[in-house]
Protein backbone atom coordinates (compact mmCIF):
# COMPACT_ATOMS: atom_id res chain seq x y z
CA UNK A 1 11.21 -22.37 17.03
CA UNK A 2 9.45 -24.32 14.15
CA UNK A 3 7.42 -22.38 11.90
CA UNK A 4 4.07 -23.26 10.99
CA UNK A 5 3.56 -21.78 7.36
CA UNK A 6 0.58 -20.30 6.81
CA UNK A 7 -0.12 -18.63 3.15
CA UNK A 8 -3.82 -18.03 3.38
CA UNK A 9 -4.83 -14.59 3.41
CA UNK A 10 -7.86 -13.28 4.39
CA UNK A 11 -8.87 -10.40 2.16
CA UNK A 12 -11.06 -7.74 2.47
CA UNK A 13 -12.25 -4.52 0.52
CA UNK A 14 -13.03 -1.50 2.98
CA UNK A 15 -14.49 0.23 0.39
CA UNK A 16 -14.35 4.67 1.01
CA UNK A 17 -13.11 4.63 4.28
CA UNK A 18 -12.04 7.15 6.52
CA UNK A 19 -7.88 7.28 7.16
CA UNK A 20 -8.38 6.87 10.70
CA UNK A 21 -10.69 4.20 11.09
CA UNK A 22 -8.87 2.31 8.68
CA UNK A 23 -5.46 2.83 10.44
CA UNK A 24 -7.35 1.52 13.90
CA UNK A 25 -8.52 -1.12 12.15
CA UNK A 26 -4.99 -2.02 11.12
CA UNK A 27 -3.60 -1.36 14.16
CA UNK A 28 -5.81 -3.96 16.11
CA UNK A 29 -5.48 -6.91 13.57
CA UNK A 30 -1.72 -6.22 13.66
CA UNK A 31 -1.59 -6.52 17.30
CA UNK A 32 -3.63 -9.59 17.47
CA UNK A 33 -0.78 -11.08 14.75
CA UNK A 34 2.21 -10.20 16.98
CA UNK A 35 0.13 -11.31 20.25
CA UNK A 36 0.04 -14.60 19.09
CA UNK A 37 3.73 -14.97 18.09
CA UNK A 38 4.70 -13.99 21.27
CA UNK A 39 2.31 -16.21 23.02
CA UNK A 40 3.43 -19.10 20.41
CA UNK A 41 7.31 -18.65 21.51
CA UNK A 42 6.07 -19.75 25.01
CA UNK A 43 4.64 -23.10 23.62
CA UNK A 44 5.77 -26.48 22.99
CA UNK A 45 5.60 -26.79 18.97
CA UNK A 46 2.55 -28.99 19.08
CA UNK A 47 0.52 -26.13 20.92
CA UNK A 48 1.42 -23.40 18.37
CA UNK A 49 -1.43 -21.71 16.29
CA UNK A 50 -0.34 -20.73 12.62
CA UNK A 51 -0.42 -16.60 12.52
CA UNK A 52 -2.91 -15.52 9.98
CA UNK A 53 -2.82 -12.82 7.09
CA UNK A 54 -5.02 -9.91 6.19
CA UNK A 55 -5.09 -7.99 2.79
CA UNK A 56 -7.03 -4.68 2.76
CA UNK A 57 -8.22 -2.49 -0.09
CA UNK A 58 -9.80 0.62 0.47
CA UNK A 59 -10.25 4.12 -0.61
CA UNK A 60 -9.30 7.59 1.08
CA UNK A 61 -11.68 10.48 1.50
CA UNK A 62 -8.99 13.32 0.10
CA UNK A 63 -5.92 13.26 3.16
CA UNK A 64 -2.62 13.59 3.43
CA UNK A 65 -0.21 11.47 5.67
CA UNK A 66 3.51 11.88 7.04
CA UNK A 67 5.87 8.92 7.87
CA UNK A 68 7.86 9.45 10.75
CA UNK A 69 10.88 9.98 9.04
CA UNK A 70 9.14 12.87 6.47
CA UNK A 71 9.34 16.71 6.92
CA UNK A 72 5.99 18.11 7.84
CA UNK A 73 7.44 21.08 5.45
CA UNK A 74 6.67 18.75 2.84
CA UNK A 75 3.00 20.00 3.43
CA UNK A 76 2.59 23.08 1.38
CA UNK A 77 -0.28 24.10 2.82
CA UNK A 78 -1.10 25.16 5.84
CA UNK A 79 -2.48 23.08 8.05
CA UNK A 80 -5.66 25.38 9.21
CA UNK A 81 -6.48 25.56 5.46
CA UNK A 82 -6.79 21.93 4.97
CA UNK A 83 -10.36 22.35 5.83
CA UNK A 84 -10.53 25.07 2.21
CA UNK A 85 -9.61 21.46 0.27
CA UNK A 86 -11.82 19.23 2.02
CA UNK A 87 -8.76 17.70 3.26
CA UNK A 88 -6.98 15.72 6.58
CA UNK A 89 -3.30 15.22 7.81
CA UNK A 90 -2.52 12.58 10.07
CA UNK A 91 1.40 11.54 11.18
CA UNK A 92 1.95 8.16 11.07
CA UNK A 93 3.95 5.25 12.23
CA UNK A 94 5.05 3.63 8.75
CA UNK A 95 8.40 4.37 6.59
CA UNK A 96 8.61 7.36 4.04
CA UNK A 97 7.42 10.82 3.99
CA UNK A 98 4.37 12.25 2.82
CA UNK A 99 2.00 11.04 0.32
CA UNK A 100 -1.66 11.93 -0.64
CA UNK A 101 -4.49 9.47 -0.17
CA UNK A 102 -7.90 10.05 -1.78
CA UNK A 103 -10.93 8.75 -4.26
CA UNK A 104 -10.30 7.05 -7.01
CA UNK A 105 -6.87 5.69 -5.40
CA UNK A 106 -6.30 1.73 -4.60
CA UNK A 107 -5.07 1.71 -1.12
CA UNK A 108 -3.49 -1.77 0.01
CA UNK A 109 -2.46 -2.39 3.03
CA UNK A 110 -0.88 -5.50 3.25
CA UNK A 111 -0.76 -7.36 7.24
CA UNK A 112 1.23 -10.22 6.83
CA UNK A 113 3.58 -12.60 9.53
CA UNK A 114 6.47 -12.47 6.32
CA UNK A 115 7.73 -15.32 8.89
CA UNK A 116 4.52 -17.60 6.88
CA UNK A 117 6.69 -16.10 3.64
CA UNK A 118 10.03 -14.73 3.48
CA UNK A 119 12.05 -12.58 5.91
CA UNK A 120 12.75 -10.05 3.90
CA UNK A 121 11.56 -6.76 3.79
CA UNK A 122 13.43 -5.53 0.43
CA UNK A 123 11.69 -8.76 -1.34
CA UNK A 124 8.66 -7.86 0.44
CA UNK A 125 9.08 -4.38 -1.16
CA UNK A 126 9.80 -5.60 -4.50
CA UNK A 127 6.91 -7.77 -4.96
CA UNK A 128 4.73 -4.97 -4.01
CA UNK A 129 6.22 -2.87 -6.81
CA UNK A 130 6.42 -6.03 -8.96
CA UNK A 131 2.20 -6.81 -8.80
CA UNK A 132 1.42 -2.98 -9.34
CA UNK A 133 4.32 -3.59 -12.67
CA UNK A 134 2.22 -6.21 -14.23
CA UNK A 135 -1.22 -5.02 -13.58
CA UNK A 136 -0.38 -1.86 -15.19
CA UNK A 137 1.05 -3.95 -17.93
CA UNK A 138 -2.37 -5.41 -18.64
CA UNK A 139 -3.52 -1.72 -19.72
CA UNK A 140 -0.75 -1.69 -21.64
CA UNK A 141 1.03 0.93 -19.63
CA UNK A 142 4.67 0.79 -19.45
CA UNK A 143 6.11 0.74 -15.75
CA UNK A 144 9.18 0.45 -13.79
CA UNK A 145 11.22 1.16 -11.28
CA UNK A 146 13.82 3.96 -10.29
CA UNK A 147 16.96 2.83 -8.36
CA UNK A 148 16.96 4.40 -4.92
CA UNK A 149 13.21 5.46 -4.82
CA UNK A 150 10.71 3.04 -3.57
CA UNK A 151 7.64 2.89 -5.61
CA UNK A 152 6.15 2.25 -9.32
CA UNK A 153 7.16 4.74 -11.97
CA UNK A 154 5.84 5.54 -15.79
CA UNK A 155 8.41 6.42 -17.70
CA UNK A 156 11.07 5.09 -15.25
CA UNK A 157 13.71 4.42 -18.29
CA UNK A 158 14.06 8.41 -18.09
CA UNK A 159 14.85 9.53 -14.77
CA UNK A 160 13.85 13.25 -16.20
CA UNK A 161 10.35 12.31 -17.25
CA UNK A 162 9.90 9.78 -14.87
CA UNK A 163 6.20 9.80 -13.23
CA UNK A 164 5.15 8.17 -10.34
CA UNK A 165 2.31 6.09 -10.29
CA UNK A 166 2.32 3.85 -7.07
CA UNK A 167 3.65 5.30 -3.60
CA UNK A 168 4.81 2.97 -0.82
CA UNK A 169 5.70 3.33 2.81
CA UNK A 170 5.49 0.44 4.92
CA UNK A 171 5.99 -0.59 8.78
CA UNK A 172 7.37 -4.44 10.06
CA UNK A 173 7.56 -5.34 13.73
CA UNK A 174 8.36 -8.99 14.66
CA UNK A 175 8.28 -9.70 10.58
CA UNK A 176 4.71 -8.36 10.61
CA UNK A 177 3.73 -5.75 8.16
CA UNK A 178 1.62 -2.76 7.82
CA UNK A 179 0.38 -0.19 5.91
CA UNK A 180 1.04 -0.54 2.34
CA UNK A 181 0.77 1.15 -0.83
CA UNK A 182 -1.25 3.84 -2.92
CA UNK A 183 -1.84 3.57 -6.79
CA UNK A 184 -2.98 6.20 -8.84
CA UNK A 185 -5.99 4.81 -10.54
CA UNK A 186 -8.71 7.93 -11.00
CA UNK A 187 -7.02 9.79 -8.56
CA UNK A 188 -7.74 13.69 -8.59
CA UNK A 189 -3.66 14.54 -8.90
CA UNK A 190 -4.50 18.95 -8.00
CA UNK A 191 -4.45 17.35 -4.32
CA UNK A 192 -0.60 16.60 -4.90
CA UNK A 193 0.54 20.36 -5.85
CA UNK A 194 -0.33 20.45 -1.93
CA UNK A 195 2.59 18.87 -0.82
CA UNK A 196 6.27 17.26 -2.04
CA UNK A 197 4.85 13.92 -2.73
CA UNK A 198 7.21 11.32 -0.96
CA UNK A 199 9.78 14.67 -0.06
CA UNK A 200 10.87 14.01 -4.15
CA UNK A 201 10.40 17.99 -5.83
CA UNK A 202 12.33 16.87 -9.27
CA UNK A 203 9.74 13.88 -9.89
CA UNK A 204 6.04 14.68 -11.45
CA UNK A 205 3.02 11.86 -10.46
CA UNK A 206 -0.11 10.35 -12.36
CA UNK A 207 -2.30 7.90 -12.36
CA UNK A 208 -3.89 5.48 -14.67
CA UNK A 209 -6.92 7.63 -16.05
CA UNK A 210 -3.53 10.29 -16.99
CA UNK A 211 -1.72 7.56 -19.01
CA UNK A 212 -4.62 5.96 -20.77
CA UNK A 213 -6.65 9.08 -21.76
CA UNK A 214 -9.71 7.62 -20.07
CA UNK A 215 -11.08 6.72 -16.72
CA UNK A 216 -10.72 2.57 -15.81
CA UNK A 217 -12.98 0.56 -14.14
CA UNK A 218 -11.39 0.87 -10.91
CA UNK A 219 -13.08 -2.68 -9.92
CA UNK A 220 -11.44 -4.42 -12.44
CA UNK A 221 -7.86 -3.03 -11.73
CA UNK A 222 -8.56 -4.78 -8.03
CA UNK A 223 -9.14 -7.60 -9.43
CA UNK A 224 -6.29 -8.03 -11.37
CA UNK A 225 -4.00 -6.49 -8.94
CA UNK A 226 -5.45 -8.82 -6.55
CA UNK A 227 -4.44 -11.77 -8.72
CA UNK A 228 -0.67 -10.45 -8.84
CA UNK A 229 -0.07 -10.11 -5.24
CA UNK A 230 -1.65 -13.44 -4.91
CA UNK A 231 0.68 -14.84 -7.56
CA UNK A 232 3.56 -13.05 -5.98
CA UNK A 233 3.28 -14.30 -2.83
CA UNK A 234 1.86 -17.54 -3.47
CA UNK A 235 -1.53 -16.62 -1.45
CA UNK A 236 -4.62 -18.46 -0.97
CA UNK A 237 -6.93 -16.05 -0.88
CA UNK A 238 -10.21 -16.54 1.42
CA UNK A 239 -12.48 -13.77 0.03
CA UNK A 240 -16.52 -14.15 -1.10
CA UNK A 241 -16.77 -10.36 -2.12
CA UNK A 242 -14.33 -10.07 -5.23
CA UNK A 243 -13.63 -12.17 -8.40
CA UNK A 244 -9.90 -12.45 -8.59
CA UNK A 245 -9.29 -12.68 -12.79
């Protein structure tokens, strides 16, 4: 089958969302993306449509989601006292195990045919970690990664201190991706003595506001983590509603 290469992306900021709308609204663009590989496989090359990208951003009101691999003991509270925290839970389809998702937090979640890229979902992984490396970089905030753990760490030259920053957990089907990442930008970090964040009890986590002292402009960390995936990945972006710097 001959590929038709297709590196724009269309990008969108959801703004505060709520986990479950945002996940449906994943869901359906993802099937629409698969739908028309499948239907392209049946076609003569000349008939093929080129499979389009998405990029999301959004924000969380305060919840807390499992991967289908993670142990729901990871929770450490119970889960008829999520409503004392103002909190949700929701199991999910992606990779990993539990993570918290709230305000203040840059959630990205990333649908894109890697066949219009690279088939390779380690890569893919890495140049996740690599755009959240270099935007934190631009605060002047040293970051890195741990071998064996997915994800962005502070500190990550000293496994003991290490701090994690940026927490991943990702689903492919038919080299299409979903869900994403979360990155710790004015996140409210109580909400993660909840649980075992990513099933990892030796390994503290912060956020952006911890390491600089203050609290960022959460707009302009988009925008320049929006210009390092798009960098990364060689995107042309199709937005009207953010500046990418």
């Amino acid at each position: 089958m001959n590929l038709i290469r297709n590196k724009k992306v269309t990008f969108e900021d959801l703004g505060l969302i709520d986990y479950q709308q945002a996940w449906d609204y994943q869901e359906e663009i993802f099937r629409r993306v698969v739908a028309l590989k499948i239907s392209n496989r049946k076609l003569p090359d000349s008939h093929r449509q080129p499979t389009p990208n998405y990029l999301l951003f959004c924000e969380h009101p305060h919840v807390f989601t499992l991967g289908k691999s993670g142990d729901v003991n990871n929770l450490l509270i119970k889960e008829s006292d999520l409503d004392r925290v103002d909190a949700g839970f929701h199991r999910t389809n992606r990779g990993g195990d539990i993570t918290y998702h709230g305000p203040g937090q840059i959630v990205g979640y990333p649908i894109l045919d890697l066949d219009n890229f690279f088939t390779d979902i380690h890569r893919y992984l890495r140049l996740l970690e690599e755009a959240v490396i270099k935007t934190l970089a631009e605060f002047e905030v040293q970051a890195g990664r741990i071998e064996g753990l997915t994800g962005v760490w502070t500190g990550a030259d000293d496994p003991v201190s290490a701090r994690k920053i940026c927490a991943m957990g990702v689903k492919a089907s038919r080299w299409v991706t979903m869900h994403g990442f979360a990155f710790n930008i004015n996140t409210d970090l109580e909400y993660f003595d909840y649980i075992v964040p990513c099933g990892i009890k030796d390994k503290d986590v912060t956020s952006l506001a911890a390491e600089l002292g203050n609290r960022p402009d959460i707009s302009v960390v988009k925008q320049k983590l929006l210009r390092h995936l798009a960098d990364l990945f060689e995107m042309k972006l199709l937005t009207d509603n953010i500046k990418v710097l």
